[in-house]
Protein backbone atom coordinates (compact mmCIF):
# COMPACT_ATOMS: atom_id res chain seq x y z
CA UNK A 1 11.81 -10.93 14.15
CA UNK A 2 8.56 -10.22 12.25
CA UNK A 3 7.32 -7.09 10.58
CA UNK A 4 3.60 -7.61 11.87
CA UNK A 5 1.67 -9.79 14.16
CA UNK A 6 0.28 -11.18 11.49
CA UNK A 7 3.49 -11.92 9.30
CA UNK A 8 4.64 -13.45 13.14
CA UNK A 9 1.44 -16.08 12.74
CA UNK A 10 2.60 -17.29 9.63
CA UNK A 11 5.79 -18.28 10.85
CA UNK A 12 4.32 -21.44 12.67
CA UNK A 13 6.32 -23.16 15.44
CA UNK A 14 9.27 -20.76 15.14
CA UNK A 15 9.76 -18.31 17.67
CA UNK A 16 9.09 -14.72 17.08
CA UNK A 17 11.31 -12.55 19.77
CA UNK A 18 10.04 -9.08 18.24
CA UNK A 19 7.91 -7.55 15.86
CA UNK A 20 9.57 -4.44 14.80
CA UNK A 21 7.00 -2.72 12.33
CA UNK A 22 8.24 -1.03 9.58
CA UNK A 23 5.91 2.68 8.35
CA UNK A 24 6.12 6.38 8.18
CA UNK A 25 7.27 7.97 11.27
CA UNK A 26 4.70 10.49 11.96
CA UNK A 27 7.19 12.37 14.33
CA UNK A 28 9.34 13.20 11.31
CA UNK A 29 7.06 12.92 8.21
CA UNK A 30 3.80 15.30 9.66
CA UNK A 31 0.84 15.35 7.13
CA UNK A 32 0.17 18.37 5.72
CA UNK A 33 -3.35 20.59 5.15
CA UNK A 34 -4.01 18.47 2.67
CA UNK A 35 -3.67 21.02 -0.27
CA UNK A 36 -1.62 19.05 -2.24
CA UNK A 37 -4.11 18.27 -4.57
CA UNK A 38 -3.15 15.03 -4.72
CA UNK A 39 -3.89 11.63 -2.66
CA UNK A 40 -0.96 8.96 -1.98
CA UNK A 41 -0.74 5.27 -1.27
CA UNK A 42 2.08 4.19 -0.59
CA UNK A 43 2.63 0.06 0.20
CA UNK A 44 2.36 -3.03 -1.96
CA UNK A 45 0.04 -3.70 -4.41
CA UNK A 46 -2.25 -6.93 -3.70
CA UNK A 47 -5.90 -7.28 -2.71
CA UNK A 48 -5.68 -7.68 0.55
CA UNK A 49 -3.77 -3.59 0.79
CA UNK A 50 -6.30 -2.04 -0.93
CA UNK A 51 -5.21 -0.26 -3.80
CA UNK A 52 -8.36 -0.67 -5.62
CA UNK A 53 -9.91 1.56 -3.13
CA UNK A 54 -7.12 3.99 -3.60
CA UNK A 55 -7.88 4.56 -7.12
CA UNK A 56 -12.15 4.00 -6.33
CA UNK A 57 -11.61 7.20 -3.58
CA UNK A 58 -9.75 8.96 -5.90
CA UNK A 59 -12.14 9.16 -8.51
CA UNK A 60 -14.66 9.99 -6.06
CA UNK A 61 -13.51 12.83 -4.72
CA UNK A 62 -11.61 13.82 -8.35
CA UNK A 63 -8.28 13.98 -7.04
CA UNK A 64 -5.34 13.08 -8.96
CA UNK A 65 -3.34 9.62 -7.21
CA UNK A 66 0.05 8.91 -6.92
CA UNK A 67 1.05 5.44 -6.46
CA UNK A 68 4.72 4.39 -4.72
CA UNK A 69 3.95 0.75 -4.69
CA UNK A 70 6.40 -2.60 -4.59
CA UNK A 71 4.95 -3.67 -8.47
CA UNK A 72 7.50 -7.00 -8.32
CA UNK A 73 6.14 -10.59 -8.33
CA UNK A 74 3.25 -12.00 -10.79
CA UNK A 75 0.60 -11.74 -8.55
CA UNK A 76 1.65 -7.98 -7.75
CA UNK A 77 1.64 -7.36 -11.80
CA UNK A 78 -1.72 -9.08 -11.91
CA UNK A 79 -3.25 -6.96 -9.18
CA UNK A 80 -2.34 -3.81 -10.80
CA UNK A 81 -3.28 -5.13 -14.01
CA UNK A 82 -6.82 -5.99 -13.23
CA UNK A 83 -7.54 -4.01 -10.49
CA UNK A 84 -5.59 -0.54 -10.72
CA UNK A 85 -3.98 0.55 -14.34
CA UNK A 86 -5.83 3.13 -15.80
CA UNK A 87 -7.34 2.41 -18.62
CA UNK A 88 -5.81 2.70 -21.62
CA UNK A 89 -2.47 3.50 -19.55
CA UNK A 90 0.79 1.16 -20.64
């Protein structure tokens, strides 16, 4: 089993059975009006999820973001260190 099609790819020769994806279920978790005041990402911090753009639409629009975000291997830490702290944030 694979959590994407794409995670499924980079498996090679071995055989993927089912790709059971993983994600907010919409049928429980409804978005709101959007008066939160805040924006969210939620996911994994590395270039290719687009955190960066997170924080570049947030201070677009001026909204405050909150970030829930696996922070755990180097190249995670690096990410978020280059691309996403605040400055001046520790």
């Amino acid at each position: 089993m694979a959590i994407s099609r794409s995670r499924a790819r980079g498996f090679g020769d071995i055989l993927v059975t089912a790709v059971i994806r993983h994600g907010i279920d919409l049928e429980i978790h409804k978005p709101g009006p959007g008066t939160g005041g805040y924006l969210l990402f939620t996911g994994q911090v590395s270039a290719d999820k687009g955190a960066h753009h997170a924080v570049q639409v947030a201070r677009q629009a001026g909204w405050q973001l909150v970030i829930s975000a696996k922070i755990r291997e180097p190249a995670e830490r690096a990410c978020f260190d280059q691309q996403v702290r605040p400055p001046g944030w520790n």
